[in-house]
N, C-alpha and C. Protein backbone atom coordinates (compact mmCIF):
# COMPACT_ATOMS: atom_id res chain seq x y z
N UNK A 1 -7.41 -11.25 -25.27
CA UNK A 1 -7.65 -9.82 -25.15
C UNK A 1 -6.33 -9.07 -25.15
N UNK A 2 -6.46 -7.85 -25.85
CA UNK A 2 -5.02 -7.30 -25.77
C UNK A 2 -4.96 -6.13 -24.66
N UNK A 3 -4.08 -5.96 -24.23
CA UNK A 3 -4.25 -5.04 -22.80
C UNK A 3 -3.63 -3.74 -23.08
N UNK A 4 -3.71 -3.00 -22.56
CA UNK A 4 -3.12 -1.65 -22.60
C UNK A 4 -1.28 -1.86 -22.50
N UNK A 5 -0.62 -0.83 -23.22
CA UNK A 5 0.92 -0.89 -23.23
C UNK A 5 1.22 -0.62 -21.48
N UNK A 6 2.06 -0.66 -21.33
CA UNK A 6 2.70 -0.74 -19.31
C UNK A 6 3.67 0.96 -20.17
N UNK A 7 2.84 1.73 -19.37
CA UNK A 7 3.52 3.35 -19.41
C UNK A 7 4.92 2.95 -18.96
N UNK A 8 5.46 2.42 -18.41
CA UNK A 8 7.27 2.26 -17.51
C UNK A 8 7.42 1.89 -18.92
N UNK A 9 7.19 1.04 -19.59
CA UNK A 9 8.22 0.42 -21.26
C UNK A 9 8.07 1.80 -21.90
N UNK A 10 7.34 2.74 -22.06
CA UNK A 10 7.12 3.55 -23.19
C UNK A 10 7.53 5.19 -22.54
N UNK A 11 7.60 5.12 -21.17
CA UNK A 11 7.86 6.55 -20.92
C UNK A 11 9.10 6.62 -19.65
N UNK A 12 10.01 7.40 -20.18
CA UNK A 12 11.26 7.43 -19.33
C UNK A 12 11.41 9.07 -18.70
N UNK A 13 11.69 9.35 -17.78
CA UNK A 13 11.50 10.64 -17.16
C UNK A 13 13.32 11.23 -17.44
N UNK A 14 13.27 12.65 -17.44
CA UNK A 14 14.61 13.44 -17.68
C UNK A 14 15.27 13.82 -15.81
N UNK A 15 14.28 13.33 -15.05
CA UNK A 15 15.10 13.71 -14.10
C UNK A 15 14.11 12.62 -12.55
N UNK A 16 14.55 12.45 -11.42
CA UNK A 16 13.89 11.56 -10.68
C UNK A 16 13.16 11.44 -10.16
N UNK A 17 11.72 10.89 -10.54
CA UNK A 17 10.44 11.17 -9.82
C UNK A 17 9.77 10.06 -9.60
N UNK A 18 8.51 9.93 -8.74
CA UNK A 18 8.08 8.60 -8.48
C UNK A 18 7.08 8.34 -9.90
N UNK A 19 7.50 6.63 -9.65
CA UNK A 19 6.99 6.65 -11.00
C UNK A 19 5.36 6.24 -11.50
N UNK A 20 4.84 7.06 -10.08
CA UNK A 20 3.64 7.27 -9.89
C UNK A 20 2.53 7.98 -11.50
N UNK A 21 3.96 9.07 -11.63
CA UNK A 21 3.69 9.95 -12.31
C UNK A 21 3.90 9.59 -13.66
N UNK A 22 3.98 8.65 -14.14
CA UNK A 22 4.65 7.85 -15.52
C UNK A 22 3.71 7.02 -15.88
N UNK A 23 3.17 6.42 -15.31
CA UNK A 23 2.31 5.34 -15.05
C UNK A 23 0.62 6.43 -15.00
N UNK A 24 0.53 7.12 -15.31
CA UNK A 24 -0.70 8.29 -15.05
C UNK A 24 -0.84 8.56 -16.65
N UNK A 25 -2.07 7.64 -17.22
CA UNK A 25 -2.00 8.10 -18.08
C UNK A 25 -3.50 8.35 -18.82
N UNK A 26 -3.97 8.26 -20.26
CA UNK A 26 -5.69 8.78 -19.76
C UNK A 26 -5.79 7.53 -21.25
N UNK A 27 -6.22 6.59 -21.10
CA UNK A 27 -6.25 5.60 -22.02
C UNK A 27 -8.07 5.87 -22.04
N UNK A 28 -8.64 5.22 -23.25
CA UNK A 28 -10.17 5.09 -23.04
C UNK A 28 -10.72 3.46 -23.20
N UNK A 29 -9.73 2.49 -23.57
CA UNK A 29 -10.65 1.59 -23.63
C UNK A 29 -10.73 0.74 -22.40
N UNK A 30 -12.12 0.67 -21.95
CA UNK A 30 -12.64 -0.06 -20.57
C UNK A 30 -13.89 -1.14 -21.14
N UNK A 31 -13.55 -1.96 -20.30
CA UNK A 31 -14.24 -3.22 -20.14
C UNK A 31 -15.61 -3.14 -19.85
N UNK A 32 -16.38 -2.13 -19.73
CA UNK A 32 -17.64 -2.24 -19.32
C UNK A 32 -18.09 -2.74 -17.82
N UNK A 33 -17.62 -3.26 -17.10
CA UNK A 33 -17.31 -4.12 -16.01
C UNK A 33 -17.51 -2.52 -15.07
N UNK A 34 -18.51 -2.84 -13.75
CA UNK A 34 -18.64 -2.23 -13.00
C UNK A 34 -17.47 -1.67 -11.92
N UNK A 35 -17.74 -0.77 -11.67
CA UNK A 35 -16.84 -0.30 -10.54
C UNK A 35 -17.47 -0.07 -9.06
N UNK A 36 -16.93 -1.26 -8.23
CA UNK A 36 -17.30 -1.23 -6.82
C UNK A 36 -17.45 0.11 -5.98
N UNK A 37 -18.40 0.16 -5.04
CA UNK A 37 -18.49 1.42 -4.37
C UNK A 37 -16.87 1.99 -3.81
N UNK A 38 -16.59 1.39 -3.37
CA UNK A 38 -15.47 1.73 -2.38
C UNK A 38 -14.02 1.84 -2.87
N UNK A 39 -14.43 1.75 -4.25
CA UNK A 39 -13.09 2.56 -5.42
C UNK A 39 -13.09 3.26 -5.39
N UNK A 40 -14.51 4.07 -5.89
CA UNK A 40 -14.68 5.15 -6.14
C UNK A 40 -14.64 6.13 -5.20
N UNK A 41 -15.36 5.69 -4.50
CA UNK A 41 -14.89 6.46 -3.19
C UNK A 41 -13.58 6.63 -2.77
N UNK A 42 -12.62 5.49 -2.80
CA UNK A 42 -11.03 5.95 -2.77
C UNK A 42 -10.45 7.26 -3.94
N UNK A 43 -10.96 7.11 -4.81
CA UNK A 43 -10.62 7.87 -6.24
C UNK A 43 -11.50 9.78 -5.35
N UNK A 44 -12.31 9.39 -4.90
CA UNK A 44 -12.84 11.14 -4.55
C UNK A 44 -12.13 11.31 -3.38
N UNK A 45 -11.53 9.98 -2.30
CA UNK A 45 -11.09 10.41 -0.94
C UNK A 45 -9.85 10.95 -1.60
N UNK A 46 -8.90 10.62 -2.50
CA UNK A 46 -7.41 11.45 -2.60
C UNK A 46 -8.20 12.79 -3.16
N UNK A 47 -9.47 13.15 -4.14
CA UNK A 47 -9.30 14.13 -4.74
C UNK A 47 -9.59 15.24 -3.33
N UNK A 48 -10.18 14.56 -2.44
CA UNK A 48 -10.44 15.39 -1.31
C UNK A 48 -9.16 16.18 -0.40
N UNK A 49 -8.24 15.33 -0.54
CA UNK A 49 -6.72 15.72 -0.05
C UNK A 49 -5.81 16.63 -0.39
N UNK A 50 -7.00 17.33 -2.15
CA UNK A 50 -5.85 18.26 -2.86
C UNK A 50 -5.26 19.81 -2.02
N UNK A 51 -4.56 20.62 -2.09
CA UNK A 51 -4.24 21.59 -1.84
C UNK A 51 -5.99 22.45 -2.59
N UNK A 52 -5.64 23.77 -1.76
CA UNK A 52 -6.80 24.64 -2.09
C UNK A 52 -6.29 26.30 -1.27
N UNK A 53 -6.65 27.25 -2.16
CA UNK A 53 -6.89 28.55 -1.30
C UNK A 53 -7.32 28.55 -0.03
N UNK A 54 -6.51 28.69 1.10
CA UNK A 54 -7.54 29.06 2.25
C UNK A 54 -8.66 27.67 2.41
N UNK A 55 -7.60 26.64 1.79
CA UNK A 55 -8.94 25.36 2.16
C UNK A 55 -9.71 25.76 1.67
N UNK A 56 -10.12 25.93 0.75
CA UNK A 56 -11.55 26.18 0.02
C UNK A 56 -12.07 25.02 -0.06
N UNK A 57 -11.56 23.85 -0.76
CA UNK A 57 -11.90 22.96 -1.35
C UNK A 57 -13.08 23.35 -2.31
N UNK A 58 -12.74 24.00 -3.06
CA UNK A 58 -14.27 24.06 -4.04
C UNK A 58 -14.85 23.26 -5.16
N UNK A 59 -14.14 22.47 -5.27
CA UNK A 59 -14.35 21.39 -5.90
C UNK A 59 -15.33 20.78 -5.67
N UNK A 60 -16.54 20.29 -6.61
CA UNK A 60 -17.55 18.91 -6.24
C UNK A 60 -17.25 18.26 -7.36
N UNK A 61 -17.68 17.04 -7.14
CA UNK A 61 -18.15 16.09 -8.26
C UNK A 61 -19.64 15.54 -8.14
N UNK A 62 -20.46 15.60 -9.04
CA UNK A 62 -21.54 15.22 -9.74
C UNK A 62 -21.38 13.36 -10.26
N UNK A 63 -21.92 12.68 -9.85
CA UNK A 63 -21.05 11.28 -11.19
C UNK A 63 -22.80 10.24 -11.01
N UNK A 64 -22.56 9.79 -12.31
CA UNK A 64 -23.55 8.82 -12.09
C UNK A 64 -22.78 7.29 -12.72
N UNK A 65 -23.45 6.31 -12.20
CA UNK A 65 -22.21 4.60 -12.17
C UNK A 65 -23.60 4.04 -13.35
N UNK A 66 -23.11 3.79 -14.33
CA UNK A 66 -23.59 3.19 -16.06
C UNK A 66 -24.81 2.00 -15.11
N UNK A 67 -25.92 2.17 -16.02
CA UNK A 67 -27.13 1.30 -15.73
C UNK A 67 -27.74 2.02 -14.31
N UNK A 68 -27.10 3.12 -14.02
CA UNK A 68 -28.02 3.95 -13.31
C UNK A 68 -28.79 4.99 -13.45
N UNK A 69 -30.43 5.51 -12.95
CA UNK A 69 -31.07 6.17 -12.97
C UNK A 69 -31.02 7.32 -13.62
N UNK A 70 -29.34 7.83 -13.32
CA UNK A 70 -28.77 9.49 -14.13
C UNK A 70 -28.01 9.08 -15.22
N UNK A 71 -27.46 7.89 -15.27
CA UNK A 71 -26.35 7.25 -16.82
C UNK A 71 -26.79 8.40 -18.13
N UNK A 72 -27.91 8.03 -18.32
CA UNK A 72 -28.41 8.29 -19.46
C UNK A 72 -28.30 10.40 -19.64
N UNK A 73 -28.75 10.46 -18.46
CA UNK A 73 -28.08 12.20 -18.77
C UNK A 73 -26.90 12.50 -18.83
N UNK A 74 -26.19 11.88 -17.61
CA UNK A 74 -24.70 12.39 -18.03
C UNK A 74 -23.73 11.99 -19.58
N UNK A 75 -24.25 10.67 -19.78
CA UNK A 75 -24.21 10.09 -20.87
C UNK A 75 -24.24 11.19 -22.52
N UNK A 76 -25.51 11.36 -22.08
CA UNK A 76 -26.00 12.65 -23.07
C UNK A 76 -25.25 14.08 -23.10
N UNK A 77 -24.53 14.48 -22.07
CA UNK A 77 -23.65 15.86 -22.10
C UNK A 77 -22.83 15.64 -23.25
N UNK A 78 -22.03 14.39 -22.85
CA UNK A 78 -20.98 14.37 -24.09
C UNK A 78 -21.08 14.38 -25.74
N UNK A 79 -19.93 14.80 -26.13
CA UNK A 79 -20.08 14.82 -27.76
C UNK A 79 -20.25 13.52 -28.28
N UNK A 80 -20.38 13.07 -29.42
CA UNK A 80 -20.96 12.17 -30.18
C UNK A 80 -19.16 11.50 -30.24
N UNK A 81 -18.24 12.32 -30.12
CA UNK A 81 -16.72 11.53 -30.22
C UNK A 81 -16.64 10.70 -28.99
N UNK A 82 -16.66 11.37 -28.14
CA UNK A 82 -16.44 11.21 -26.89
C UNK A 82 -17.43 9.83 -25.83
N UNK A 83 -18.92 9.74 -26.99
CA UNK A 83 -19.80 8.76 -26.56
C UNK A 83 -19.00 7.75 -26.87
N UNK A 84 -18.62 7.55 -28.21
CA UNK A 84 -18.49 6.18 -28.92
C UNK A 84 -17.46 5.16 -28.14
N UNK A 85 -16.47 6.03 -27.17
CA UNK A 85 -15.31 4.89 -26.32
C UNK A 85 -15.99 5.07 -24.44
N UNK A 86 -17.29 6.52 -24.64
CA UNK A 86 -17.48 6.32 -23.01
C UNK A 86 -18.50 5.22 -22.77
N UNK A 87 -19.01 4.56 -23.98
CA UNK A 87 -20.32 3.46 -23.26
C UNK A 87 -19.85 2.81 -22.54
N UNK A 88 -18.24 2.40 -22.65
CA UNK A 88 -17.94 0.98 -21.48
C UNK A 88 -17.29 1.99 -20.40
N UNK A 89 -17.73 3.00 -20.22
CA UNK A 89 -17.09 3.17 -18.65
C UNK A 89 -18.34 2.83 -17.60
N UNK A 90 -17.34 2.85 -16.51
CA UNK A 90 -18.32 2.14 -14.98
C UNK A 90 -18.94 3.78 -14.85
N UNK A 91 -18.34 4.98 -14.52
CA UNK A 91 -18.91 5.72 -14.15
C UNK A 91 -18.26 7.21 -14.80
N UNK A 92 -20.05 8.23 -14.95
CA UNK A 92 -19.15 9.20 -15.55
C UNK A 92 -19.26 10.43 -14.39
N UNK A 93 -18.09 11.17 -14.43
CA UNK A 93 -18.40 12.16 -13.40
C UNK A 93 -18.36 13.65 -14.04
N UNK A 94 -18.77 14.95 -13.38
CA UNK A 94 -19.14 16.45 -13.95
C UNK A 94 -18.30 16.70 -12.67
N UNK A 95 -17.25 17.30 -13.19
CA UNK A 95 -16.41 18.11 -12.03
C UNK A 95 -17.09 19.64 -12.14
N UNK A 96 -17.20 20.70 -10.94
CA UNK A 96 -17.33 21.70 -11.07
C UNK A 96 -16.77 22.43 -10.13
N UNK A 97 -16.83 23.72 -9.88
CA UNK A 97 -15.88 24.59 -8.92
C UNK A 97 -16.50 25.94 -8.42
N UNK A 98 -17.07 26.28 -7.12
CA UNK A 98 -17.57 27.45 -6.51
C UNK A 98 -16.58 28.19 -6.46
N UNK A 99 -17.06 29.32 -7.51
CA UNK A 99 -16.46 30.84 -8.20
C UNK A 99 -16.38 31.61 -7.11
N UNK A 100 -17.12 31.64 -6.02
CA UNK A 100 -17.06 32.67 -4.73
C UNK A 100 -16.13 32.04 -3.32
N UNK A 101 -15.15 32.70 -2.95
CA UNK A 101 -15.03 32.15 -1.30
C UNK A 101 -16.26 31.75 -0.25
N UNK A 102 -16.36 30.57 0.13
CA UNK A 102 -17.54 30.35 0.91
C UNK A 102 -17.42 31.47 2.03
N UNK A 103 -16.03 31.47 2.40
CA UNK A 103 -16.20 32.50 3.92
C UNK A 103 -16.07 33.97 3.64
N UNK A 104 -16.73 34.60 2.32
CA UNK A 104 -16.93 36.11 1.95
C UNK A 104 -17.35 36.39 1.09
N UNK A 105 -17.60 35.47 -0.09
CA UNK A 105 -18.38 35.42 -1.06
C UNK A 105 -17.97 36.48 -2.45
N UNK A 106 -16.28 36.81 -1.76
CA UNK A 106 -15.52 36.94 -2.68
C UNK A 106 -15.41 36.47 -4.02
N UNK A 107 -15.17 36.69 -5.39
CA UNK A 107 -14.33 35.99 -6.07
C UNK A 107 -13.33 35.41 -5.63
N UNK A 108 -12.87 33.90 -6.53
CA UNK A 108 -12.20 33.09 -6.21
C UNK A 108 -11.22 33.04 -7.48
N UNK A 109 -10.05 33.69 -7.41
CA UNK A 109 -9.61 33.76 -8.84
C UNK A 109 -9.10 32.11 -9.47
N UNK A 110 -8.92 31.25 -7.94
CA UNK A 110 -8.22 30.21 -8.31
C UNK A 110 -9.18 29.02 -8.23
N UNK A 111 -10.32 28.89 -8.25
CA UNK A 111 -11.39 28.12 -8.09
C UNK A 111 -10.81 26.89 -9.20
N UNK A 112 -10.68 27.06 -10.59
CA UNK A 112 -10.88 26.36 -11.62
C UNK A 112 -9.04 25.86 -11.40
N UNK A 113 -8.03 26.37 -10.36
CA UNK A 113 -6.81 25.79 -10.69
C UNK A 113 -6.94 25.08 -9.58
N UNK A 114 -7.67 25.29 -8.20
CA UNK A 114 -7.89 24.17 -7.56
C UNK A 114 -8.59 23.02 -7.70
N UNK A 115 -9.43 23.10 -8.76
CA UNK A 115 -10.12 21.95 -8.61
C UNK A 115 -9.41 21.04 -9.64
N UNK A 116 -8.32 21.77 -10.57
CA UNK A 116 -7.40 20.43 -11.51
C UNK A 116 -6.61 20.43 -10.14
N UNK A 117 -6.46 20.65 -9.30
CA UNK A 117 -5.11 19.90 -8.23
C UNK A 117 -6.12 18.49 -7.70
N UNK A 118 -7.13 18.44 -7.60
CA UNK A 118 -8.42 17.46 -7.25
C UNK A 118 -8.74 16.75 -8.08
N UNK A 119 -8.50 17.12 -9.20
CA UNK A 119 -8.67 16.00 -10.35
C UNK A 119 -7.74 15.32 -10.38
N UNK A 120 -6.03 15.85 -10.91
CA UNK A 120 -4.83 15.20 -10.76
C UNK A 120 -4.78 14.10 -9.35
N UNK A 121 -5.48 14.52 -8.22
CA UNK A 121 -5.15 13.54 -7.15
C UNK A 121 -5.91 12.45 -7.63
N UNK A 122 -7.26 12.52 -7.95
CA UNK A 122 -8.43 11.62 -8.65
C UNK A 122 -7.33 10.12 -9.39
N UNK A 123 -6.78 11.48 -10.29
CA UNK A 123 -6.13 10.42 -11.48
C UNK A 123 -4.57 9.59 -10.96
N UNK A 124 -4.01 9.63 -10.12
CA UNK A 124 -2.67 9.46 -9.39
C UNK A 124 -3.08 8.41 -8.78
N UNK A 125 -4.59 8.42 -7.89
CA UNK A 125 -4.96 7.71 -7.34
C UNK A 125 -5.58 6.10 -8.27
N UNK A 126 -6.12 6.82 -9.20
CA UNK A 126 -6.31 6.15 -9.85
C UNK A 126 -5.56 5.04 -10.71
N UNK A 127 -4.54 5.48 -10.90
CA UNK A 127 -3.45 5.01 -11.79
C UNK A 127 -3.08 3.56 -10.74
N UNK A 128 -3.08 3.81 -9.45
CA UNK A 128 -2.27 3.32 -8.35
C UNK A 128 -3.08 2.03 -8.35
N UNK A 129 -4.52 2.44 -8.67
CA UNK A 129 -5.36 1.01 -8.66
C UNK A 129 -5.68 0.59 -9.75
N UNK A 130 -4.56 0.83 -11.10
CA UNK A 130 -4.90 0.27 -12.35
C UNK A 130 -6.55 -0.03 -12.70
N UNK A 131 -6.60 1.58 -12.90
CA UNK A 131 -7.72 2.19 -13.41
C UNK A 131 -7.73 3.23 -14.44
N UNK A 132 -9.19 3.26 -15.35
CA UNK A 132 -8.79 3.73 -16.41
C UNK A 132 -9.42 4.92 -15.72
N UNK A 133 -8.97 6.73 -15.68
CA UNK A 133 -9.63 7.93 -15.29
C UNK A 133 -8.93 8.14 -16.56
N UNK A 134 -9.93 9.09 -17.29
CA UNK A 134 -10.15 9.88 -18.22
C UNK A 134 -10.74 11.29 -18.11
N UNK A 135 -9.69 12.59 -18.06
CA UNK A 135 -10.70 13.93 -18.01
C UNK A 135 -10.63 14.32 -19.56
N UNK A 136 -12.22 14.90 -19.94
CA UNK A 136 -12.58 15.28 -21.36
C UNK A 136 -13.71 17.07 -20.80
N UNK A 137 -12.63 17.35 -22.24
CA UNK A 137 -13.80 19.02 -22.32
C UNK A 137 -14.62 18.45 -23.20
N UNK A 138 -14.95 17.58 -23.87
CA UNK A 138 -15.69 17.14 -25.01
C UNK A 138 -16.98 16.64 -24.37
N UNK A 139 -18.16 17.85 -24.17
CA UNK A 139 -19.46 17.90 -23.26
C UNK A 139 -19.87 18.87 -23.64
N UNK A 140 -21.41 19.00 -23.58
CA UNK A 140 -21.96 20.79 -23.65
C UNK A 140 -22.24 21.11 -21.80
N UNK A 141 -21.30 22.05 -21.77
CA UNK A 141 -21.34 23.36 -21.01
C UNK A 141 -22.64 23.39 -19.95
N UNK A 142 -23.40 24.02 -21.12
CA UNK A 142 -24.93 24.80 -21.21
C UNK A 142 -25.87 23.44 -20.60
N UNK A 143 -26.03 22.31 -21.28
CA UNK A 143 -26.51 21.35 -21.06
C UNK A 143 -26.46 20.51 -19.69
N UNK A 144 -24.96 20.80 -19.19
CA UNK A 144 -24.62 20.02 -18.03
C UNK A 144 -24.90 20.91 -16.79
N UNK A 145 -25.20 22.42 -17.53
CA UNK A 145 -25.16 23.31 -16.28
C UNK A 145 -27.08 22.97 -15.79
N UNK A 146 -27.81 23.31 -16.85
CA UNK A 146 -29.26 22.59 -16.66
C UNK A 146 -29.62 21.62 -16.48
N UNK A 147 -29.27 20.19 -17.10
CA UNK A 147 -29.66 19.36 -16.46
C UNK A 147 -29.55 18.57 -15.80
N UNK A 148 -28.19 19.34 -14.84
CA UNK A 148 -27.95 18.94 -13.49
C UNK A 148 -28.17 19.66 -12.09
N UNK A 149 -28.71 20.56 -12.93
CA UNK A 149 -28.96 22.10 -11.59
C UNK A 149 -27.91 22.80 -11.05
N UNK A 150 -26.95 22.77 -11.32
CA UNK A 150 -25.60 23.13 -11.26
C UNK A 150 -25.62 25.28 -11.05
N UNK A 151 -25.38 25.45 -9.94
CA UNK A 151 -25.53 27.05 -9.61
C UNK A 151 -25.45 28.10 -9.93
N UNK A 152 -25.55 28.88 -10.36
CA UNK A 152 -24.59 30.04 -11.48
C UNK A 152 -22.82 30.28 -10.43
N UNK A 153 -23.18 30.16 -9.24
CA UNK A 153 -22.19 30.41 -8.33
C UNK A 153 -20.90 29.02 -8.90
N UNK A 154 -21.05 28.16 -9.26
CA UNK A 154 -19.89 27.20 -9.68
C UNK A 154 -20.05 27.12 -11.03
N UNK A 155 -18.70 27.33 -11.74
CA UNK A 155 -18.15 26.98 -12.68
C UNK A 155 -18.81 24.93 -13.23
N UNK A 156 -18.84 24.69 -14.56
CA UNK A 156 -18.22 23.53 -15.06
C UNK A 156 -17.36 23.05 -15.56
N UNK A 157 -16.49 22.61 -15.05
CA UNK A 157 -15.01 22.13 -15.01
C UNK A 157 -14.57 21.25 -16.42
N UNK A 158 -15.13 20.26 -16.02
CA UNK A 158 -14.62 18.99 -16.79
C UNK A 158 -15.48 17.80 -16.79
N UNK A 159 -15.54 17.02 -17.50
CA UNK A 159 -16.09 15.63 -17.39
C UNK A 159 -15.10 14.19 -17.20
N UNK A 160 -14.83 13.54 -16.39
CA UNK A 160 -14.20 12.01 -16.11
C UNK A 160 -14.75 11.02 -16.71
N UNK A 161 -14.37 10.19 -17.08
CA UNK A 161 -14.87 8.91 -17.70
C UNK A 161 -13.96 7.86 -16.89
N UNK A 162 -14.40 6.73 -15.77
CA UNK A 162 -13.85 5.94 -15.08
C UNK A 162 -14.34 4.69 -15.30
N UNK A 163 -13.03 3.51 -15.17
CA UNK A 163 -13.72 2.31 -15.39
C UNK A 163 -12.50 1.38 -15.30
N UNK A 164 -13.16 0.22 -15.47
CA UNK A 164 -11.66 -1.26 -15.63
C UNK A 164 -11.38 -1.01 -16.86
N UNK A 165 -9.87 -1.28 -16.59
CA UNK A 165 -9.20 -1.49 -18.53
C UNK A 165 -9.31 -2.34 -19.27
N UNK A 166 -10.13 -1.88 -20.18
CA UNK A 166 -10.44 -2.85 -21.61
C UNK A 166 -9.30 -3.42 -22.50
N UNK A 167 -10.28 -4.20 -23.74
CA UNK A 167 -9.40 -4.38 -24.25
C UNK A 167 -9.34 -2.97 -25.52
N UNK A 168 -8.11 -2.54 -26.06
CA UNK A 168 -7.51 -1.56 -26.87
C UNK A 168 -8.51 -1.91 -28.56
N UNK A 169 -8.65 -3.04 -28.65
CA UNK A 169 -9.33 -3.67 -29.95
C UNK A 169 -10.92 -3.55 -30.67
N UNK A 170 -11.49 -2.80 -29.09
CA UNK A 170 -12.66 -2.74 -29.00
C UNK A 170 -13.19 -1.15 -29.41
N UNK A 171 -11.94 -0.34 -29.48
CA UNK A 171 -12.40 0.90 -30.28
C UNK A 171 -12.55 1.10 -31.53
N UNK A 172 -13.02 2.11 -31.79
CA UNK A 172 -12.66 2.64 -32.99
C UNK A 172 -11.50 2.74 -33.78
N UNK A 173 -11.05 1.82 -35.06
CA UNK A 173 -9.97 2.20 -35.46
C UNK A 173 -9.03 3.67 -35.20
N UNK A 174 -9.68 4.64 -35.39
CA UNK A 174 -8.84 5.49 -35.21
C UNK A 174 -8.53 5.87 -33.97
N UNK A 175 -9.13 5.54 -32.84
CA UNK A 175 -8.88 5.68 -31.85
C UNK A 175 -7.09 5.08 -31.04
N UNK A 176 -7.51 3.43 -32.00
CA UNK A 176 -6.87 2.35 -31.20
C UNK A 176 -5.57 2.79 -31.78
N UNK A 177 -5.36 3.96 -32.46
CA UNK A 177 -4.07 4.25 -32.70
C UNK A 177 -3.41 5.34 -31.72
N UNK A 178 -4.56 5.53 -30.97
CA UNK A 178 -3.78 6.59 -30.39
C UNK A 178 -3.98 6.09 -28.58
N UNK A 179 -4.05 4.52 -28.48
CA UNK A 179 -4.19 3.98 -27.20
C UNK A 179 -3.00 3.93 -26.40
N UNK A 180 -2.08 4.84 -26.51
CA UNK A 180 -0.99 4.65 -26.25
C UNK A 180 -0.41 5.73 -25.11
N UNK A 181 0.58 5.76 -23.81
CA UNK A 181 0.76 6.54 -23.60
C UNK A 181 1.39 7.91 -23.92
N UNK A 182 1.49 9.19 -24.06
CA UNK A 182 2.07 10.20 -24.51
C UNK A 182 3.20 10.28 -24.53
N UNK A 183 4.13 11.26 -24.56
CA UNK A 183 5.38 11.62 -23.99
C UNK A 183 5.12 13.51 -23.48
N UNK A 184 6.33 14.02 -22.87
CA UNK A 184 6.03 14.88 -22.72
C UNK A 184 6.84 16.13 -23.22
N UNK A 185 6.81 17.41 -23.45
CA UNK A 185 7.93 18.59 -23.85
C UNK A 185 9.14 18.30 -22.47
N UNK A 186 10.59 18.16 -23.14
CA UNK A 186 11.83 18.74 -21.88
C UNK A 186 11.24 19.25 -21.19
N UNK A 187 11.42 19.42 -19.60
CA UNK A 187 11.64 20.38 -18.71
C UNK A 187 12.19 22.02 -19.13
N UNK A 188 12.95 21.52 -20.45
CA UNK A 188 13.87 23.11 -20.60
C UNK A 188 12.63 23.73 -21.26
N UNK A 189 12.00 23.77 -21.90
CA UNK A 189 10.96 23.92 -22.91
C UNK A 189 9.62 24.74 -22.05
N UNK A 190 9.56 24.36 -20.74
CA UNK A 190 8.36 24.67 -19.81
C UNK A 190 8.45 25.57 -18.65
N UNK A 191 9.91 25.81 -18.28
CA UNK A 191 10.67 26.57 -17.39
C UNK A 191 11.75 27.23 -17.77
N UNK A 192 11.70 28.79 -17.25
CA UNK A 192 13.07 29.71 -17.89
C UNK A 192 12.94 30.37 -16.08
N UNK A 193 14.32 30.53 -15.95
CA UNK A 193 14.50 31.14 -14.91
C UNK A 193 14.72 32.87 -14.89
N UNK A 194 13.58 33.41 -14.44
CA UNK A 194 13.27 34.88 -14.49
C UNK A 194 11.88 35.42 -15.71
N UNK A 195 12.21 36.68 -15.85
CA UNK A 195 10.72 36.79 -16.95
C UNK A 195 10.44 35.51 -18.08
N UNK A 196 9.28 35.72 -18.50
CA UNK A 196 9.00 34.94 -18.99
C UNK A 196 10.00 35.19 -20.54
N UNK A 197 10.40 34.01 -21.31
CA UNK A 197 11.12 33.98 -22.57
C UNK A 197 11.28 32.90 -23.11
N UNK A 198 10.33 32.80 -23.66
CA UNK A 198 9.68 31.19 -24.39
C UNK A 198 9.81 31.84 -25.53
């Protein structure tokens, strides 16, 4: 079986960080191979730890674990691209985010930037237990908002695709070319000190 590339050989950082963050990467091919309760649950306990407005935490996750009762709907949100490498995941999850402050029922302008600080913990965490987390916009919207009952009051975020790492051979040619980790833009490229002047 051929295994995924080791992110440390392929990605070198411009300045010193843990290399937590190097090693974080969103590969899709998984083994089909179940994922124990008490992973997953580690994988939602860091997303639970993220920063938030006023503690909001508005973040939920929705997820159903493959050969279960809901598989087949969440299964069905996704695009027809996005099916063809998610059949071997253990579990898929529907991130979403309450648009109102629970304690005023305010708008929440930052609802949808707290809940990527909850995902990123998801995936950090994930990485740590050499696991494959995958976030995809490649889902209908409309579909996931109905046939999950999902509130008008929360946003739909994103979709996860989680699982053990496969082998790279088992995709789609065109895929298996792009099984690789990324790189990223300089630091100079993403930050200017004062107005903006990109």
């Amino acid at each position: 079986m051929t295994s995924h590339p080791d992110p440390l050989q392929v990605r070198k950082a411009d300045h010193p960080i843990e290399e937590l963050f190097l090693r974080r990467w969103s590969p899709r091919a998984m083994s089909g191979e179940s994922l124990p309760e008490a992973q997953l649950l580690s994988l939602f306990e860091a997303a639970r730890w993220a920063p938030s407005t006023y503690n909001e935490q508005e973040w939920r996750f929705l997820y159903a674990h493959r050969d279960s009762k809901h598989w087949a709907t969440f299964f069905n949100l996704l695009l027809e691209a996005n099916q063809t490498w998610c059949r071997n995941a253990a579990v898929l999850v529907l991130v979403v985010s309450h648009k109102v402050f629970a304690r005023n029922g305010k708008p929440n302008p930052v609802h949808t930037f707290d809940a990527g600080a909850a995902f990123e913990n998801l995936c950090l965490q994930g990485a740590a237990m050499d696991l494959v987390v995958h976030g995809m916009a490649g889902f209908n919207r409309g579909n996931a908002r109905r046939e999950l009952k999902v509130p008008d009051d929360y946003e739909v975020e994103a979709m996860i695709a989680i699982g053990q790492a496969g082998d790279p051979e088992q995709l789609p040619e065109e895929l298996q070319a792009r099984e690789a980790p990324s790189g990223r833009k300089p630091v100079g490229e993403i930050i200017c000190d004062g107005p903006f002047s990109f």
